[in-house]
C-alpha atoms as a PDB file:
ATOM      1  CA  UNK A   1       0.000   0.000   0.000  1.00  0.00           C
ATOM      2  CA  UNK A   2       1.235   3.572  -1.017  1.00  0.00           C
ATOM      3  CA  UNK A   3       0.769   6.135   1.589  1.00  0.00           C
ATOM      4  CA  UNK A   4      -0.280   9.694  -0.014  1.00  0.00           C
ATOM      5  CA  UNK A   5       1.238  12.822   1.458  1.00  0.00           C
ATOM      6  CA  UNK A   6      -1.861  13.512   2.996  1.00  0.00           C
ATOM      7  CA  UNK A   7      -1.582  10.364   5.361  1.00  0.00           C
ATOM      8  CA  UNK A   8       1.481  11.498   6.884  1.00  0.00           C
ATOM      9  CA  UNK A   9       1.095  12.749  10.564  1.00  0.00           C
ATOM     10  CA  UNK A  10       3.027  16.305  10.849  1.00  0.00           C
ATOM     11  CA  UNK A  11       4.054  15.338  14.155  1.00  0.00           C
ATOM     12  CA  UNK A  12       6.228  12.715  12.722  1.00  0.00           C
ATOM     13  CA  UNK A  13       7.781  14.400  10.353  1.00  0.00           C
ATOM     14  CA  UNK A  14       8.570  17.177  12.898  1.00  0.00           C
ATOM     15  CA  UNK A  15       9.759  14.984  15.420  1.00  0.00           C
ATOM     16  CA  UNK A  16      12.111  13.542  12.778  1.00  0.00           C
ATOM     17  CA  UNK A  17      13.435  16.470  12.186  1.00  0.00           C
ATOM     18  CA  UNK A  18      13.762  17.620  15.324  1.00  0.00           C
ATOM     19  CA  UNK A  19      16.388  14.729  16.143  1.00  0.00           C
ATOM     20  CA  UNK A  20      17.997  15.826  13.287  1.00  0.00           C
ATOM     21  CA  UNK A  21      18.688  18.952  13.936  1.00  0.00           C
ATOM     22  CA  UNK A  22      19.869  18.058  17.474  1.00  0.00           C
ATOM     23  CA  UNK A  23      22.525  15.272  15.998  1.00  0.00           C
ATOM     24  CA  UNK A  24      24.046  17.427  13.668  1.00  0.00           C
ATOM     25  CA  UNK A  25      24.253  20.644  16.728  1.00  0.00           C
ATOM     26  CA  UNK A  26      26.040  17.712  18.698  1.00  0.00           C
ATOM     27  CA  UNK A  27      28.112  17.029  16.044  1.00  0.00           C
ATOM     28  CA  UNK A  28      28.907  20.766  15.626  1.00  0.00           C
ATOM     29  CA  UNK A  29      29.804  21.570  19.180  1.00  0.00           C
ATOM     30  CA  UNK A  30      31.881  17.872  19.050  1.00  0.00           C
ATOM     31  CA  UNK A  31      33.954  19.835  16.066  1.00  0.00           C
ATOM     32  CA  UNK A  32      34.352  23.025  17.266  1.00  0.00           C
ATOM     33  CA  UNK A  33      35.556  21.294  20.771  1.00  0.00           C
ATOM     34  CA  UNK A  34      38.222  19.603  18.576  1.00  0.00           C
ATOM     35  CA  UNK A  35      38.865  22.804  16.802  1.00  0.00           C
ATOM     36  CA  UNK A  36      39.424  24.923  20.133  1.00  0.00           C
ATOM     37  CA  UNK A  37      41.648  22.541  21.653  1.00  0.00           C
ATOM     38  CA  UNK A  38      43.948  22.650  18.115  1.00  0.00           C
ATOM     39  CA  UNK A  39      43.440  26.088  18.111  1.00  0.00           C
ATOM     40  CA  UNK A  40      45.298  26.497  21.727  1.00  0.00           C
ATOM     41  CA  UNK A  41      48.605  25.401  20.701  1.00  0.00           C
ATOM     42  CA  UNK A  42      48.933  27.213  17.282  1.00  0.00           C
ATOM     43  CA  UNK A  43      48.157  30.617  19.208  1.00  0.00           C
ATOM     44  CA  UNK A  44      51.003  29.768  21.311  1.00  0.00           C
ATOM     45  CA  UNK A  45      53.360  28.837  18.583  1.00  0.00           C
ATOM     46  CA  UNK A  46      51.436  31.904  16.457  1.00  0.00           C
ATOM     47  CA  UNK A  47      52.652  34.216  19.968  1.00  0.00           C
ATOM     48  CA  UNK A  48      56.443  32.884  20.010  1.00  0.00           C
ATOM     49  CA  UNK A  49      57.345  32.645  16.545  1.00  0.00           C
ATOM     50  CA  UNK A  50      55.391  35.487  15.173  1.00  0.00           C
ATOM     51  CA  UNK A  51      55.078  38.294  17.487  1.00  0.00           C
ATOM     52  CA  UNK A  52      58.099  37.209  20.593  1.00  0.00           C
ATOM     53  CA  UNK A  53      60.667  36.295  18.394  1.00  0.00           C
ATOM     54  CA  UNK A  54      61.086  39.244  16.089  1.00  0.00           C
ATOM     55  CA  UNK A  55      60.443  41.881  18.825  1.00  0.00           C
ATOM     56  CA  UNK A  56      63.703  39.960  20.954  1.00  0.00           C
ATOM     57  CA  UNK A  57      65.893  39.872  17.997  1.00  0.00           C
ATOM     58  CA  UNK A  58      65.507  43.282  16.371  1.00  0.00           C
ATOM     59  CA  UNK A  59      65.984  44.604  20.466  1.00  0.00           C
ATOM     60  CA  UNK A  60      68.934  42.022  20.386  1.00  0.00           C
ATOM     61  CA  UNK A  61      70.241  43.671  17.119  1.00  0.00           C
ATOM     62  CA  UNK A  62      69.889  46.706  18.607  1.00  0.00           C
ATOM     63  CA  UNK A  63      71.644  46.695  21.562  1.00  0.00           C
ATOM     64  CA  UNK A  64      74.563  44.979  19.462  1.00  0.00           C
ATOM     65  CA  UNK A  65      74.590  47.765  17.112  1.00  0.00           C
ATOM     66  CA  UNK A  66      75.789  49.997  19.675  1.00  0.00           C
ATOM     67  CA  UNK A  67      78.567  47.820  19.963  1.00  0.00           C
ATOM     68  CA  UNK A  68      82.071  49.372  18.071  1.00  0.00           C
ATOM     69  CA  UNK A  69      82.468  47.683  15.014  1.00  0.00           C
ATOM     70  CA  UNK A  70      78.704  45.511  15.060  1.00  0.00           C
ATOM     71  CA  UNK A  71      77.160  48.264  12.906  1.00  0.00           C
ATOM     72  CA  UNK A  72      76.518  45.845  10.687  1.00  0.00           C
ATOM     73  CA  UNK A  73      74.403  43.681  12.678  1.00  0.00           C
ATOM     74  CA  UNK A  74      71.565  46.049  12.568  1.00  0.00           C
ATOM     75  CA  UNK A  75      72.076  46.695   8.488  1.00  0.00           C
ATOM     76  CA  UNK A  76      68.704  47.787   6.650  1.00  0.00           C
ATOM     77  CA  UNK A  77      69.211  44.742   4.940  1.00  0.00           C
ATOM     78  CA  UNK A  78      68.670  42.702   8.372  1.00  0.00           C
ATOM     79  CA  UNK A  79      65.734  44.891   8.846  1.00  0.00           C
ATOM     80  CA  UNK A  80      64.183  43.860   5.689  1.00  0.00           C
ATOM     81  CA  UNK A  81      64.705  40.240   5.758  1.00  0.00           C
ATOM     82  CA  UNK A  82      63.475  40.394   9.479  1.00  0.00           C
ATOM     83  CA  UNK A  83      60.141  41.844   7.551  1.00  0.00           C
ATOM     84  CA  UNK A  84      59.829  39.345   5.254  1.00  0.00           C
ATOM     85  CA  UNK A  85      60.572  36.604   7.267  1.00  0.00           C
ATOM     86  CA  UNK A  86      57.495  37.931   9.768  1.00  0.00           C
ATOM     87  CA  UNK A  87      55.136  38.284   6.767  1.00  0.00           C
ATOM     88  CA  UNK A  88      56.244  34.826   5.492  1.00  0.00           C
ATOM     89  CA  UNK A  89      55.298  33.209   8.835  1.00  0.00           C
ATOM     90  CA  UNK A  90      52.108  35.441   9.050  1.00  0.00           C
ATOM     91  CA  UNK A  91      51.099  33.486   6.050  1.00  0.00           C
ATOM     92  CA  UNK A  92      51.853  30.226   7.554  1.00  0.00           C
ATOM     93  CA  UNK A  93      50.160  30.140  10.251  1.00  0.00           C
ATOM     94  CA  UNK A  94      46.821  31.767   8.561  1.00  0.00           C
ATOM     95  CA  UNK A  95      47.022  28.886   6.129  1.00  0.00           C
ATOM     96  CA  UNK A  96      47.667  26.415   8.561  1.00  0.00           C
ATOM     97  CA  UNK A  97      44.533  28.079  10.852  1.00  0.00           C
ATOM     98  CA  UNK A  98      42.399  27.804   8.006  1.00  0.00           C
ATOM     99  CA  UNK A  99      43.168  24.282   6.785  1.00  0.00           C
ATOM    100  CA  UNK A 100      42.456  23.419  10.313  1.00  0.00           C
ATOM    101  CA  UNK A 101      38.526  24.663  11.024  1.00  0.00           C
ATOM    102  CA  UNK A 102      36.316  22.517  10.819  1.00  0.00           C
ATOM    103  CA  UNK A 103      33.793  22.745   7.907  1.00  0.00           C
ATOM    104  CA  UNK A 104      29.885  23.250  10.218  1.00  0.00           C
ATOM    105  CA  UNK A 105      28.287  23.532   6.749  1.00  0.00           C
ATOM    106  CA  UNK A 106      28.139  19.658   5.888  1.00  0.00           C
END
């Protein structure tokens, strides 16, 4: 027997969908969970290699620059491969950040 649309109860079909929508939040909040506790190290790693790093080394060059004879240390050169290397990592760790989060969509 063939059921028509019309036979249907709409309390079925919205209970249905009810657990549906409730297994794929759980699933959501089980991959942003996973996300956050990826995410955690990366900002560390983001904080020492991307912002701590840099700031030491160009004080470091700084200081050594005063030095007699380390004028070259702190060349504009240095500077600008200091730059580059920053804006290198800066894209890094934005790729690697977005290869990581988690697609909610599917």
């Amino acid at each position: 027997m063939v059921r028509s649309p019309s036979n249907f109860k709409v309390s079925d079909v919205g209970d249905n969908l009810e657990n549906v929508i409730r297994a794929l939040s759980k699933e959501q909040i089980v991959e942003i969970r996973r996300y956050q506790s990826t995410l955690n190290p990366l900002s560390m790693m983001y904080m020492m290699i991307a912002v701590i790093v840099p700031s030491l080394g160009i004080t470091v060059m700084i200081v050594l620059s005063t030095f007699p004879g380390m004028g070259a240390v702190a060349s504009e050169d240095t500077f600008w491969a200091l730059l580059i290397g920053v804006a290198f990592m800066q894209f890094m760790f934005m790729s690697v950040i977005r290869s990581k989060r988690p697609n909610l969509m599917t």
